[in-house]
N, C-alpha and C. Protein backbone atom coordinates (compact mmCIF):
# COMPACT_ATOMS: atom_id res chain seq x y z
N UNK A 1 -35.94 -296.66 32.40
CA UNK A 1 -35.12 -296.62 31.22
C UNK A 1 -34.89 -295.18 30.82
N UNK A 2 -33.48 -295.09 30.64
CA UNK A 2 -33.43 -293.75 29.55
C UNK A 2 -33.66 -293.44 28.18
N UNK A 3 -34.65 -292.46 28.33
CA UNK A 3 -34.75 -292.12 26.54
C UNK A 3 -34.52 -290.57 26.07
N UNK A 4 -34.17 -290.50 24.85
CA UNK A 4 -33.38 -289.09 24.31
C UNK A 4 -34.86 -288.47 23.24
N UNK A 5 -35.49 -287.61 23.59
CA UNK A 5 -36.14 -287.49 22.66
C UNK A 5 -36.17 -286.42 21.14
N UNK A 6 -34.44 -286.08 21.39
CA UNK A 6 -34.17 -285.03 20.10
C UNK A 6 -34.77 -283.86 20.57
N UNK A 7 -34.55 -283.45 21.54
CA UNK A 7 -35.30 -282.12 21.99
C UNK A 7 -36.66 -281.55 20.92
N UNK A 8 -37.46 -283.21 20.40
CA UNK A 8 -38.76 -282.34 19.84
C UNK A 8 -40.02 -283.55 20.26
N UNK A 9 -40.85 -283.20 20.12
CA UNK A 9 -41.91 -283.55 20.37
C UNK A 9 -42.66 -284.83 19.92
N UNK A 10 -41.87 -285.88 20.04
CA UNK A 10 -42.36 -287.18 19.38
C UNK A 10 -43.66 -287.80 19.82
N UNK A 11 -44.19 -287.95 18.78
CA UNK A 11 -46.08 -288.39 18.62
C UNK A 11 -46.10 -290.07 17.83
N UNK A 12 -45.39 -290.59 18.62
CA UNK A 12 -45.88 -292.35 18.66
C UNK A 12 -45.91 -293.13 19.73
N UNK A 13 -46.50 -294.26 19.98
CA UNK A 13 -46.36 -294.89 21.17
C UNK A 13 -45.36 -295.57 21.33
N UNK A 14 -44.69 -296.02 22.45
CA UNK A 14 -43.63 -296.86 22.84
C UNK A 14 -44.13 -297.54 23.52
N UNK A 15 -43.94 -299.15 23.21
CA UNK A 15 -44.09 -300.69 24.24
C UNK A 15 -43.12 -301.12 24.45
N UNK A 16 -42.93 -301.40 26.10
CA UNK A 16 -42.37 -301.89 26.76
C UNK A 16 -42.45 -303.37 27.50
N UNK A 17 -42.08 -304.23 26.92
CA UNK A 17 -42.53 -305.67 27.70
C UNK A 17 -41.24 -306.55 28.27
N UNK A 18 -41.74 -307.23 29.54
CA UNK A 18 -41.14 -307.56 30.24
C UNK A 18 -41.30 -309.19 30.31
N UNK A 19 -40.40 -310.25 29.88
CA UNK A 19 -40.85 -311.48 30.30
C UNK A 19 -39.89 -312.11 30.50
N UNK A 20 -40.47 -313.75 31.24
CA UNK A 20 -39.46 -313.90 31.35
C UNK A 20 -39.64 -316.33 30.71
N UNK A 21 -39.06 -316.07 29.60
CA UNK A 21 -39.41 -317.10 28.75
C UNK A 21 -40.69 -316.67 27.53
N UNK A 22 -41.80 -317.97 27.89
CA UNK A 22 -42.92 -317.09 27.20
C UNK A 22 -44.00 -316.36 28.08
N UNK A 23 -43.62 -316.17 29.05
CA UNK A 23 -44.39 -315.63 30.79
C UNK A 23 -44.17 -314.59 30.29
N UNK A 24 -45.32 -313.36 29.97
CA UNK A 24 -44.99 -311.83 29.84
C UNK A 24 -45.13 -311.51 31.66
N UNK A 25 -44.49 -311.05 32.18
CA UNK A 25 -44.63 -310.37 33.60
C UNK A 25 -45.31 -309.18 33.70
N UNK A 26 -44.91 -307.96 32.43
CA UNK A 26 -45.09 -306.72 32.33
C UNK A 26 -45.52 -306.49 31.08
N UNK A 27 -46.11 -305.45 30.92
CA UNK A 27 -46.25 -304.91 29.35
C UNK A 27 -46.82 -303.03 29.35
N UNK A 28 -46.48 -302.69 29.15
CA UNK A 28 -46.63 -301.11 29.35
C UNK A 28 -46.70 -300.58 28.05
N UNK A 29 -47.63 -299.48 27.38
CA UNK A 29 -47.56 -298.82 26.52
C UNK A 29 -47.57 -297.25 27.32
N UNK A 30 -46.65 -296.07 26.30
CA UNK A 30 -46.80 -294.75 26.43
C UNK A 30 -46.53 -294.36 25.14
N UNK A 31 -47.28 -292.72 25.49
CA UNK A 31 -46.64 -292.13 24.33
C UNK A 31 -45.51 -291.53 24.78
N UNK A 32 -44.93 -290.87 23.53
CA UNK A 32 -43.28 -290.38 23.59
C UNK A 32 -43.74 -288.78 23.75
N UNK A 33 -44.65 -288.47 23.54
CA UNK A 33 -45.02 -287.52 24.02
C UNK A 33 -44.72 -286.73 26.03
N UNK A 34 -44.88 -287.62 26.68
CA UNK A 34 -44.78 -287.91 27.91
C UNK A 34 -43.25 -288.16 28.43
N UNK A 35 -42.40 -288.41 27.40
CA UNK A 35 -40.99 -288.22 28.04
C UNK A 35 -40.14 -286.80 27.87
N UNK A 36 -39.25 -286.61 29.08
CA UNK A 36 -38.19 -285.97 29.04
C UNK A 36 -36.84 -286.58 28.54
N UNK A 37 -36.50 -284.87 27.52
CA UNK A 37 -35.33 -285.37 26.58
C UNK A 37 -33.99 -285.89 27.92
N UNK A 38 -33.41 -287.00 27.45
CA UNK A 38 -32.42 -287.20 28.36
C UNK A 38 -32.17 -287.82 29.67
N UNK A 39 -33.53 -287.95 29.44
CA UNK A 39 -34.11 -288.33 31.28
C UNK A 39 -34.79 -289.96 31.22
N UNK A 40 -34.72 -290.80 32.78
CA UNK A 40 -35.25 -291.91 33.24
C UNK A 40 -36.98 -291.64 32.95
N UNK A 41 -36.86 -292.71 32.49
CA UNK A 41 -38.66 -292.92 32.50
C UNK A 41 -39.25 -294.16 33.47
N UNK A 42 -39.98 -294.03 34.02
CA UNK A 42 -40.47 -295.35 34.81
C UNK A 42 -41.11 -296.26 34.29
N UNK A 43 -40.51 -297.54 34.10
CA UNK A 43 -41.29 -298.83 33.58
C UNK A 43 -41.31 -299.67 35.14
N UNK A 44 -42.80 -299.80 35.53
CA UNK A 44 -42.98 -300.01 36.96
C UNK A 44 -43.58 -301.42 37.10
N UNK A 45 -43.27 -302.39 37.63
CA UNK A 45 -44.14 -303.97 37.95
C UNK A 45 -44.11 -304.19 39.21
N UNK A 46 -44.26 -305.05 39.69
CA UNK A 46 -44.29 -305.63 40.71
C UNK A 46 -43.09 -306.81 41.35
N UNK A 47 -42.94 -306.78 42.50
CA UNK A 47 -41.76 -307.60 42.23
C UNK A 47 -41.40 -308.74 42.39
N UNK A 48 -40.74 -309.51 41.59
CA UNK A 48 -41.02 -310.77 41.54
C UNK A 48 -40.18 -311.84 42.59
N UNK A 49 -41.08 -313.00 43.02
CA UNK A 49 -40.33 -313.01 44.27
C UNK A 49 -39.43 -314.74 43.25
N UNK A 50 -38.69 -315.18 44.07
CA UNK A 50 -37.36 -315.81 43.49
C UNK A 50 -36.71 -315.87 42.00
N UNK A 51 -36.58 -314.34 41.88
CA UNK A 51 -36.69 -314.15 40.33
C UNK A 51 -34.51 -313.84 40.63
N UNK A 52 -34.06 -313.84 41.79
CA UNK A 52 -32.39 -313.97 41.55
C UNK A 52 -31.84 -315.01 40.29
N UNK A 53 -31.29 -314.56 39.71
CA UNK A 53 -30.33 -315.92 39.24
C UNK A 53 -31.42 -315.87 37.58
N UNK A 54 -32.59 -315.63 37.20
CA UNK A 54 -33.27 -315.81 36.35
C UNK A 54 -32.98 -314.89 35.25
N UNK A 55 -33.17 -315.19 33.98
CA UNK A 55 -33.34 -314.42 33.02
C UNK A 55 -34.21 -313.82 32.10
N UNK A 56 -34.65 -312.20 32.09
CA UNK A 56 -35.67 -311.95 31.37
C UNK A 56 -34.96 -310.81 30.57
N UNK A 57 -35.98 -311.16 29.57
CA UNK A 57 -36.08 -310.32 28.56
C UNK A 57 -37.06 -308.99 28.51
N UNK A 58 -36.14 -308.01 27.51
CA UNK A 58 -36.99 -306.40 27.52
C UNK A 58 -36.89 -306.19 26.48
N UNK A 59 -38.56 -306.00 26.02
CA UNK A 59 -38.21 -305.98 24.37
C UNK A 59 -39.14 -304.50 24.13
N UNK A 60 -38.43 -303.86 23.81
CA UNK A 60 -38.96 -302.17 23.07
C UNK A 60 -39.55 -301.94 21.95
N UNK A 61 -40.69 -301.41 21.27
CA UNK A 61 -41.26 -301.68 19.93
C UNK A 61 -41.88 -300.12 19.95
N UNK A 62 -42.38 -299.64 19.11
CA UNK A 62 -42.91 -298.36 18.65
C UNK A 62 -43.55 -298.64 17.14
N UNK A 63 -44.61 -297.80 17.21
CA UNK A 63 -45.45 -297.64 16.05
C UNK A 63 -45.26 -296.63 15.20
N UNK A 64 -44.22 -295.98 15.66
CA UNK A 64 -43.73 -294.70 14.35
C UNK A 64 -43.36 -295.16 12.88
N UNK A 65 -43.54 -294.28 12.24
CA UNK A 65 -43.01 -295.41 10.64
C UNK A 65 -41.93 -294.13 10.44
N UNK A 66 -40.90 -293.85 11.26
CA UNK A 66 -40.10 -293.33 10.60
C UNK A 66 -39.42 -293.07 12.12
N UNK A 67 -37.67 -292.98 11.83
CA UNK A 67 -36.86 -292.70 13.04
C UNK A 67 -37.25 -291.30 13.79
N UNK A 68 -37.41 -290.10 12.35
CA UNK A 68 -37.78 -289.29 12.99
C UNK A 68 -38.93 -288.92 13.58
N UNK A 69 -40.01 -289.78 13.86
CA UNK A 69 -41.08 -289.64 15.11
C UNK A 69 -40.97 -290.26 16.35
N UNK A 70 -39.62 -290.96 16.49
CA UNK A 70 -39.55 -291.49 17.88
C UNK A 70 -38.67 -290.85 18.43
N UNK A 71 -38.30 -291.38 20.16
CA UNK A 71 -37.36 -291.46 20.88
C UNK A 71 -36.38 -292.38 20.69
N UNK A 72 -35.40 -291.92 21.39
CA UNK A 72 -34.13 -293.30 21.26
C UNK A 72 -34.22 -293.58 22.68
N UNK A 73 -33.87 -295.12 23.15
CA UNK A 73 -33.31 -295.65 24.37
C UNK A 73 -31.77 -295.63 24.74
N UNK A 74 -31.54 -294.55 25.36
CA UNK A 74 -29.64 -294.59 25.72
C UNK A 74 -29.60 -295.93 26.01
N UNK A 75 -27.99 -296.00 25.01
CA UNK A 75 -27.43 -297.04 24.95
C UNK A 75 -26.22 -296.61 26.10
N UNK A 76 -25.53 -297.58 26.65
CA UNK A 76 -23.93 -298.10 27.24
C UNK A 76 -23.37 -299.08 26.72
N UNK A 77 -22.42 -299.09 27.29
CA UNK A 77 -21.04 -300.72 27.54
C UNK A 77 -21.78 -301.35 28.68
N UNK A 78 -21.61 -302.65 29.05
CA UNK A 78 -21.82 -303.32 30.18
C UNK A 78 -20.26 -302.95 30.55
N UNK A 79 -20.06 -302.78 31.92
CA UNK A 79 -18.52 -302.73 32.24
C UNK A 79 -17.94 -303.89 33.06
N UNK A 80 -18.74 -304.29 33.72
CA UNK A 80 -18.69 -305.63 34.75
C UNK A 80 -18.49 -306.96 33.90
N UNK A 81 -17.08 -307.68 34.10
CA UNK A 81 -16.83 -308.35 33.57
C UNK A 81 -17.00 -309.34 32.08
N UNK A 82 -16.76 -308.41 30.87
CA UNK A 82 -16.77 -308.72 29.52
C UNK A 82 -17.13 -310.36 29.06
N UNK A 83 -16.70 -310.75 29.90
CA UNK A 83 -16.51 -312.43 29.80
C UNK A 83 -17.60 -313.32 30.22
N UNK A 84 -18.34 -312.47 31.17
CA UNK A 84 -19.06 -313.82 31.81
C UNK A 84 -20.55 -313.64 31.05
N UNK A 85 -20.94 -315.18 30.42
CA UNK A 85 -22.19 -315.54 29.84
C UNK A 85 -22.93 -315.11 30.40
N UNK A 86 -23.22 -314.44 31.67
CA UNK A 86 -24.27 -314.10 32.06
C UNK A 86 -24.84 -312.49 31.81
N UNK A 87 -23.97 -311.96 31.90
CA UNK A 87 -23.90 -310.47 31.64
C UNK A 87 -24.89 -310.29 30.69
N UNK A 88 -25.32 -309.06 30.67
CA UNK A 88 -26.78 -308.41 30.15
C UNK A 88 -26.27 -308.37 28.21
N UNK A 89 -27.33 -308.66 27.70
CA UNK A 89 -27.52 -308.70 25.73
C UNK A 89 -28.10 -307.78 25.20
N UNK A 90 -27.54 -307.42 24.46
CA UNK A 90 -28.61 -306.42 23.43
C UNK A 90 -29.06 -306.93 22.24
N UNK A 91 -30.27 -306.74 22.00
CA UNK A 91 -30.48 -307.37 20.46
C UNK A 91 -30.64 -306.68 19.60
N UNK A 92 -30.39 -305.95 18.59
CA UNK A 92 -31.34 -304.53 18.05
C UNK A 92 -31.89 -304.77 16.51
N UNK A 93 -33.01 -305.34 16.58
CA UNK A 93 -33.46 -305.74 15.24
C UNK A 93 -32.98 -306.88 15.03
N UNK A 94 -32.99 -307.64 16.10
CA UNK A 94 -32.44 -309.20 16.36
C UNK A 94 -31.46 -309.30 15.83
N UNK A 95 -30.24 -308.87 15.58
CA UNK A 95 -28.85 -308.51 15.60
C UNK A 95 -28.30 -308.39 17.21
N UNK A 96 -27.21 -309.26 17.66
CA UNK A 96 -26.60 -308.86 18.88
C UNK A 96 -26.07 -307.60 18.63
N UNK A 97 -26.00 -307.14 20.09
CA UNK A 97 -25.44 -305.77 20.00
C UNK A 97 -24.16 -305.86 21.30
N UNK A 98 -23.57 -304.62 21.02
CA UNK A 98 -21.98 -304.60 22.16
C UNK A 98 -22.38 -304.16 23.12
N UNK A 99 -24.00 -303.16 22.90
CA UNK A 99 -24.05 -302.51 23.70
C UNK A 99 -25.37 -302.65 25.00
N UNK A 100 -25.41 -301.99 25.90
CA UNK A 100 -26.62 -302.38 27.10
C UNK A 100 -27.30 -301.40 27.32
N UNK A 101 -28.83 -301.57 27.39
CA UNK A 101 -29.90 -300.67 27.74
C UNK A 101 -29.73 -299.52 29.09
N UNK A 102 -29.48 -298.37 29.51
CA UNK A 102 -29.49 -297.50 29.94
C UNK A 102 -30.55 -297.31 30.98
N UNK A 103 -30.65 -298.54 32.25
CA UNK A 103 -31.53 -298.27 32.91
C UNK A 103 -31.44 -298.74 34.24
N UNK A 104 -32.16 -298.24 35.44
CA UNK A 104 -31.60 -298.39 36.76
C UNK A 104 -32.97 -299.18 37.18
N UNK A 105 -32.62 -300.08 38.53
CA UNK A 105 -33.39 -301.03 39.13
C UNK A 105 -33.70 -300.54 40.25
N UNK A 106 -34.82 -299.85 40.58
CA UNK A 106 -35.19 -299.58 41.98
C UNK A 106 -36.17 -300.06 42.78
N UNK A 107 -35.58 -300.97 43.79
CA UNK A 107 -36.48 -301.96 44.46
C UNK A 107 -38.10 -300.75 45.18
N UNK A 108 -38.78 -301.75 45.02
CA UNK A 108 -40.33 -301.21 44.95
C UNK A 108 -40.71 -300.30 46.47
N UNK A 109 -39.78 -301.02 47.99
CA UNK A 109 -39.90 -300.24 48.97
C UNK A 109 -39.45 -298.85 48.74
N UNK A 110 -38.42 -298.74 48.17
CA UNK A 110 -37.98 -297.13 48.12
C UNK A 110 -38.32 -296.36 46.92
N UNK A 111 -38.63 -296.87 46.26
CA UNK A 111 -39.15 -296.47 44.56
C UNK A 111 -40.07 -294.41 44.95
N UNK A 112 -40.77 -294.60 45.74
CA UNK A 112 -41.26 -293.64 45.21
C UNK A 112 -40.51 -292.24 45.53
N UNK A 113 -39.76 -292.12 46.73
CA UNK A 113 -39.18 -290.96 46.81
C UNK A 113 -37.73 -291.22 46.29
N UNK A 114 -36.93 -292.11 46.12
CA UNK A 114 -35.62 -292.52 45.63
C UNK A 114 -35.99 -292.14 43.93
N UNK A 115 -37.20 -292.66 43.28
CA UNK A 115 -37.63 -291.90 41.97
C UNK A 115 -37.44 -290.99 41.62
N UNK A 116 -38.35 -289.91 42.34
CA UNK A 116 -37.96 -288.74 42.25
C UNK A 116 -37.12 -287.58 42.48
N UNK A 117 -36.27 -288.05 43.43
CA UNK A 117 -34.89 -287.48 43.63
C UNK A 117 -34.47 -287.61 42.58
N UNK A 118 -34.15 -288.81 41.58
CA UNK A 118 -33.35 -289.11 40.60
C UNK A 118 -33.99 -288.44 39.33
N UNK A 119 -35.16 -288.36 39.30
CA UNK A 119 -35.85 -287.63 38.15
C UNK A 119 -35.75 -286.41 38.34
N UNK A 120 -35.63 -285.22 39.84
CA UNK A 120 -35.28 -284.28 39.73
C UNK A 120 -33.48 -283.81 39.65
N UNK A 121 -33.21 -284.66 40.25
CA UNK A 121 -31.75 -284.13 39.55
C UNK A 121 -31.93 -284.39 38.04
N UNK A 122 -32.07 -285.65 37.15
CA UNK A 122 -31.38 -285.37 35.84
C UNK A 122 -31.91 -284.22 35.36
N UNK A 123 -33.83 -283.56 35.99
CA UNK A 123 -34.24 -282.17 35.17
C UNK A 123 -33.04 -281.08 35.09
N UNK A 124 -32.54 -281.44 36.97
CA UNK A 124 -31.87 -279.86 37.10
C UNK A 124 -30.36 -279.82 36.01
N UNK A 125 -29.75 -281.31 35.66
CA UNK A 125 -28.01 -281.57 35.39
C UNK A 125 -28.83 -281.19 33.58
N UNK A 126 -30.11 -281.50 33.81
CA UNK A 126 -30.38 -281.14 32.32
C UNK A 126 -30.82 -279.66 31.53
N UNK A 127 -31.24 -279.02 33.14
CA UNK A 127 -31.16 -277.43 32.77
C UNK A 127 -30.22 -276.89 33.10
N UNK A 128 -29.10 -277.12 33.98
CA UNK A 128 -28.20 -276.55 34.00
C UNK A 128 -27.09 -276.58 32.76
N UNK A 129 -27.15 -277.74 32.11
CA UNK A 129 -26.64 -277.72 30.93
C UNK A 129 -26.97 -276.85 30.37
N UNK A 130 -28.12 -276.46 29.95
CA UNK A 130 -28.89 -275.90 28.92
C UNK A 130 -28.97 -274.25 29.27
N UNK A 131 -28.59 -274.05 30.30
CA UNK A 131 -28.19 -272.53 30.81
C UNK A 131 -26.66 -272.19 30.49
N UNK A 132 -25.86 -273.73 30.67
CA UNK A 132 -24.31 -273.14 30.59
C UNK A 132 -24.17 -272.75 28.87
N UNK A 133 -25.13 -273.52 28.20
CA UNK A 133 -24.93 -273.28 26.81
C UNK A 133 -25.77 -272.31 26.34
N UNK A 134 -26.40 -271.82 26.69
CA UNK A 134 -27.09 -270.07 26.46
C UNK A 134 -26.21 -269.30 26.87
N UNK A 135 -25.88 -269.23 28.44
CA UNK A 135 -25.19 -268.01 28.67
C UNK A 135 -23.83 -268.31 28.88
């Protein structure tokens, strides 16, 4: 998942859970401490075998008591066909939302070096930004 952390130093935890009905599959806690502003974070499980065609849910929670001690999760558009019931939901404060969670699926054989390729480019597209706007 992508998260933005305001280029400062956020000190709360973030939970991440994964299920699918009332079956939790996953459940992950971190702190926000541990992310890069702008950048993929790894929420890692195992993989589930005839899970095609199924629907689960990802539900995000934090213990900060205020916006400004957390991270945000980049938001998108789903772009792939507007219409079809199946297409991915957002809920945000159990309110539907227009918009879709900001995150890539990398099957578990290639995960570990396909990871980090992708985690070192966004560092570099994220310092190179940050050089074009200094100098």
């Amino acid at each position: 998942m992508k998260f933005g952390t305001y280029a400062r130093n956020n000190n709360c935890n973030i939970s991440v859970v994964v299920d699918e009905g009332d079956t939790v599959i996953h459940q992950t806690v971190f702190n926000a401490r541990t992310l890069i502003d702008n950048a993929f974070h790894p929420i890692e499980f195992a993989p589930r075998a005839n899970s095609e065609g199924k629907t689960y849910t990802i539900t995000i929670t934090t213990d900060a008591v205020s916006g400004g001690e957390t991270a945000a999760v980049w938001l998108g558009f789903h772009k792939f066909n507007r219409d079809n019931p199946k297409r991915p939901f957002l809920f945000v404060n159990g309110a539907p939302d227009k918009h879709t969670i900001c995150m890539q699926s990398i099957y578990a054989a290639t995960q570990p070096l396909l990871y980090y390729v992708i985690h070192w480019l966004s560092i570099m597209v994220v310092s190179l930004a940050a050089f074009a706007l200094i100098f």
